[in-house]
N, C-alpha and C. Protein backbone atom coordinates (compact mmCIF):
# COMPACT_ATOMS: atom_id res chain seq x y z
N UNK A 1 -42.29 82.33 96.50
CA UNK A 1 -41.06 82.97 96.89
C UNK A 1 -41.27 83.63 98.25
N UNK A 2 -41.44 82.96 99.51
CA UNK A 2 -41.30 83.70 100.71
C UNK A 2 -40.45 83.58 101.34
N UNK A 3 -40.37 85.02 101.98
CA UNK A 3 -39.52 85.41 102.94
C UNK A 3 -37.81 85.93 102.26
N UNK A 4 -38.02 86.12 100.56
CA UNK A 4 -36.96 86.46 100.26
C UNK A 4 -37.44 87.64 99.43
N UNK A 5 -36.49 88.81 99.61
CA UNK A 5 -36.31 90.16 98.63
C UNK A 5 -36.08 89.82 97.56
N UNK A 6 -36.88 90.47 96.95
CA UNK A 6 -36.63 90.56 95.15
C UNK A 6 -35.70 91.56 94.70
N UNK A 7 -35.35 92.45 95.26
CA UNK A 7 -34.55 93.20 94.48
C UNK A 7 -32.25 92.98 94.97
N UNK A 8 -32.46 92.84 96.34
CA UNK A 8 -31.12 91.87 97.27
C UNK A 8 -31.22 90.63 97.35
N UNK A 9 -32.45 89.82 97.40
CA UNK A 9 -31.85 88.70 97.08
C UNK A 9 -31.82 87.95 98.81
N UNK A 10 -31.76 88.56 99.62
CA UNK A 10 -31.87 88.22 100.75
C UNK A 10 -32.86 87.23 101.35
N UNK A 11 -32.02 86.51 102.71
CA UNK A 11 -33.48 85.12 103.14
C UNK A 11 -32.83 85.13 104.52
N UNK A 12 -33.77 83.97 104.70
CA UNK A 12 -32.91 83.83 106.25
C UNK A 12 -32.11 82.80 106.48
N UNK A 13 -31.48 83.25 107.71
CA UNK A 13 -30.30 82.20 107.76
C UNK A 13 -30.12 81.74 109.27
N UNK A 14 -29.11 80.78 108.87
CA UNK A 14 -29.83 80.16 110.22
C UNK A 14 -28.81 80.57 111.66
N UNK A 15 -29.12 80.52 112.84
CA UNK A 15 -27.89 80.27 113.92
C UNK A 15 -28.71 79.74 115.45
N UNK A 16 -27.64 80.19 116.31
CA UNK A 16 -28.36 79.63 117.18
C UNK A 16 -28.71 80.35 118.30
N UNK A 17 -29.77 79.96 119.19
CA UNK A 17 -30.51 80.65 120.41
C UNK A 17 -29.71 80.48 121.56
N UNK A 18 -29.07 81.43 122.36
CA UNK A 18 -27.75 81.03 123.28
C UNK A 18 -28.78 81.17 125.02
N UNK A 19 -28.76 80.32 125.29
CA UNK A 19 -29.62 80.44 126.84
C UNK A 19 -28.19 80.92 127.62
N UNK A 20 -28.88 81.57 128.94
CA UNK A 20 -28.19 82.21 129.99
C UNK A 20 -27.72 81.03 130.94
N UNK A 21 -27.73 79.80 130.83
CA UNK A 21 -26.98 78.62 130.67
C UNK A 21 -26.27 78.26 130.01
N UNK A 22 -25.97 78.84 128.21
CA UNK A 22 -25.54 78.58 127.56
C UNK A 22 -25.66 77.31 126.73
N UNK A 23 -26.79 76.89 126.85
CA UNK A 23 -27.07 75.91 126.01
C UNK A 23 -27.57 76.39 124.68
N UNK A 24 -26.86 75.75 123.10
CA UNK A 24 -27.46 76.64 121.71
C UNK A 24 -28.93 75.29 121.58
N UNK A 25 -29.64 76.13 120.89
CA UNK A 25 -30.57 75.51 119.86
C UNK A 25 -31.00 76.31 118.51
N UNK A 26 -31.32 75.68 117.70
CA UNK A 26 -30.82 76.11 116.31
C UNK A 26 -32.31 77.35 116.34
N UNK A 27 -32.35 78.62 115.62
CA UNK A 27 -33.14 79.23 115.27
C UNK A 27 -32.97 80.02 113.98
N UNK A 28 -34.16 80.81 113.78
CA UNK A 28 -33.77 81.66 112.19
C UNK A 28 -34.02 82.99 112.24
N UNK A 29 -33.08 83.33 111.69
CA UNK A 29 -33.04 85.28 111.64
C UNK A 29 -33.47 85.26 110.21
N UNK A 30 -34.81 86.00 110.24
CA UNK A 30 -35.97 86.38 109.30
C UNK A 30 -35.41 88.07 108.55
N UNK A 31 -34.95 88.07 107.44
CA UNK A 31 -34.59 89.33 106.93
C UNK A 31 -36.06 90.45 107.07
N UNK A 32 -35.78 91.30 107.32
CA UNK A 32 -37.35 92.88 107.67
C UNK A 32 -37.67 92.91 106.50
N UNK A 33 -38.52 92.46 105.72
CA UNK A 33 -39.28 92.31 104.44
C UNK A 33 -40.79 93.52 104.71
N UNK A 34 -40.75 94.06 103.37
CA UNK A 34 -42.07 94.90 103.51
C UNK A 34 -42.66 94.45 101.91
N UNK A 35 -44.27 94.47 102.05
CA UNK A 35 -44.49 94.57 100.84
C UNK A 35 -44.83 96.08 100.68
N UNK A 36 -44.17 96.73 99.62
CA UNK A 36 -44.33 98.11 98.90
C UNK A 36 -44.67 98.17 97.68
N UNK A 37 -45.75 99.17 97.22
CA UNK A 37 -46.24 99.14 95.91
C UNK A 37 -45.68 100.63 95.74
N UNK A 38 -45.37 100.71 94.42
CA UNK A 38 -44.61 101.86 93.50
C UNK A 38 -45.31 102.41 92.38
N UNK A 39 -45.41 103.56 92.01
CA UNK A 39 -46.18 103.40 91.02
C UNK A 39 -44.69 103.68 89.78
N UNK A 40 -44.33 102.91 88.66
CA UNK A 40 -43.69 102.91 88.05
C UNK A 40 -44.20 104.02 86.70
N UNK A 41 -43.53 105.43 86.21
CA UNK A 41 -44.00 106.39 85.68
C UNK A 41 -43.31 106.22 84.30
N UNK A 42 -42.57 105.57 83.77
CA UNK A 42 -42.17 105.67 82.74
C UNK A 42 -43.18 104.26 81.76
N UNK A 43 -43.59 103.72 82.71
CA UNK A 43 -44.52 102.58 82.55
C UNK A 43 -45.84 102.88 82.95
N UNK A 44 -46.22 103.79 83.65
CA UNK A 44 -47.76 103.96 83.65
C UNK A 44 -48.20 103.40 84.39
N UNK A 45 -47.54 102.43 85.44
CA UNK A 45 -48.51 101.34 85.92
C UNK A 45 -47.88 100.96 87.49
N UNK A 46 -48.15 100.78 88.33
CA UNK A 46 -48.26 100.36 90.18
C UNK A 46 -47.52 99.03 89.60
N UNK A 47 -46.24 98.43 90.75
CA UNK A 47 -45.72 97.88 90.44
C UNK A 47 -45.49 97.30 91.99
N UNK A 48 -45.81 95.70 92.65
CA UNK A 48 -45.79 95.72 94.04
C UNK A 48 -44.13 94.29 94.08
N UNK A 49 -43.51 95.30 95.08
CA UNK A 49 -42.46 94.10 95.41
C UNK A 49 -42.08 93.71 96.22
N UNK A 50 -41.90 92.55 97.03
CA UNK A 50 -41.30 91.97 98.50
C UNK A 50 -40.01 92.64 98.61
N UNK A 51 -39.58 93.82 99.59
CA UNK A 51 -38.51 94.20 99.38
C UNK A 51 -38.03 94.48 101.05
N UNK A 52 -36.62 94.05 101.11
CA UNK A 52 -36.08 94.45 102.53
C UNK A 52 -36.00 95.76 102.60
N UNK A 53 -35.68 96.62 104.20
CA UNK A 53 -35.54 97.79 104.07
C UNK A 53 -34.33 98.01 103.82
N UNK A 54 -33.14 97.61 103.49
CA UNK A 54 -32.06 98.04 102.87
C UNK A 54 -32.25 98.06 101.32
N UNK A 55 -33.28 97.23 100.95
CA UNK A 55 -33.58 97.74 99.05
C UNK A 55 -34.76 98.88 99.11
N UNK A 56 -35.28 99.44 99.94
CA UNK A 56 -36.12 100.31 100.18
C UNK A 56 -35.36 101.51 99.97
N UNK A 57 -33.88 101.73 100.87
CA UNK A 57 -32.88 102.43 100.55
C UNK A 57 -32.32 102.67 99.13
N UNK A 58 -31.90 101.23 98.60
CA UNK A 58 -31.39 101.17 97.31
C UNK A 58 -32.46 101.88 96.41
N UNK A 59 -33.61 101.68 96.26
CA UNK A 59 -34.23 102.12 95.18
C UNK A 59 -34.42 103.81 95.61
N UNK A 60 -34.95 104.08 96.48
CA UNK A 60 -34.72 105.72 96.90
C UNK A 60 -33.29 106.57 96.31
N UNK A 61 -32.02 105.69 96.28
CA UNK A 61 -31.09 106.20 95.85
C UNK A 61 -31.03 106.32 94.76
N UNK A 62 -30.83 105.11 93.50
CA UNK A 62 -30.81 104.43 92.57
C UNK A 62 -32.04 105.12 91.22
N UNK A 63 -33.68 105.20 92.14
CA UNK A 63 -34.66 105.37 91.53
C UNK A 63 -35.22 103.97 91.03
N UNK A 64 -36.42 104.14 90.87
CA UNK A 64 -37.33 102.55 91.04
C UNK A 64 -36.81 101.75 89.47
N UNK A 65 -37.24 102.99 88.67
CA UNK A 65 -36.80 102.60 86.98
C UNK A 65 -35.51 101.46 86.86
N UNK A 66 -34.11 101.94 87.11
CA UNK A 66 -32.99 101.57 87.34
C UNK A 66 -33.27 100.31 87.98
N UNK A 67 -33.56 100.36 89.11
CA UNK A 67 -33.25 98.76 89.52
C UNK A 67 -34.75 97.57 89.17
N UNK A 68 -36.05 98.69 88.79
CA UNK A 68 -36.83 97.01 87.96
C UNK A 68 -35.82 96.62 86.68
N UNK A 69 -35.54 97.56 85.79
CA UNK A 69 -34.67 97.06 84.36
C UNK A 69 -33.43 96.22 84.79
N UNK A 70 -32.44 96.53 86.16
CA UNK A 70 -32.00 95.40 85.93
C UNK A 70 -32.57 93.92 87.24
N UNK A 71 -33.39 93.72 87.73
CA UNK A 71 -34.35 92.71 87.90
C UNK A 71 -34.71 92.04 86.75
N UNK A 72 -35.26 93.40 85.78
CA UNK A 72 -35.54 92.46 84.76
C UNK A 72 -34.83 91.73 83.53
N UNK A 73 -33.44 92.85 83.50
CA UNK A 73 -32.46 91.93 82.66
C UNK A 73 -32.13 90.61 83.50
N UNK A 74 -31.68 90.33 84.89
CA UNK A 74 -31.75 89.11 85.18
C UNK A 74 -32.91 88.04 85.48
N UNK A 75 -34.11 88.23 84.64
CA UNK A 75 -34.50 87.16 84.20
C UNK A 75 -36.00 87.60 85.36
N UNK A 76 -36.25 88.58 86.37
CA UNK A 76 -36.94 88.27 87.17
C UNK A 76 -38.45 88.92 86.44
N UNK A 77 -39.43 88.59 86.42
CA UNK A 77 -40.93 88.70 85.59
C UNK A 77 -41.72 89.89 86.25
N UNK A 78 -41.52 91.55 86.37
CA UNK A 78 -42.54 92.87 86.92
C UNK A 78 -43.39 92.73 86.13
């Protein structure tokens, strides 16, 4: 699974490189991925996830608990 967030879901996508001629050629905008480890307290246990910095946000808001349970109701394996 690279280059995509586990908790948004996010990847890259594609567009294009505009020269000061204006000629396009195709390139890819890479979503800001960090790997961050958590230590999960209701579980006892360090928990590491590929996460963009806008889910870096989400879980700070949210709390880590909240969004592994639903990761993990949709099917994803912490």
């Amino acid at each position: 699974m690279a280059r995509v967030c586990q908790v948004t879901g996010k990847k890259p996508i594609t567009g294009n490189k505009v020269s000061h001629s204006n000629i396009k050629t195709k390139r890819r905008f890479l979503p800001n991925l960090q790997t961050k480890r958590y230590f999960l307290a209701e579980e006892d246990k360090w928990v590491t996830l590929k996460v963009s910095t806008e889910a870096i946000r989400t879980i700070n808001k949210n709390g880590l608990y909240s969004v592994v349970k639903e990761l993990r109701s949709a099917g994803v394996k912490i």
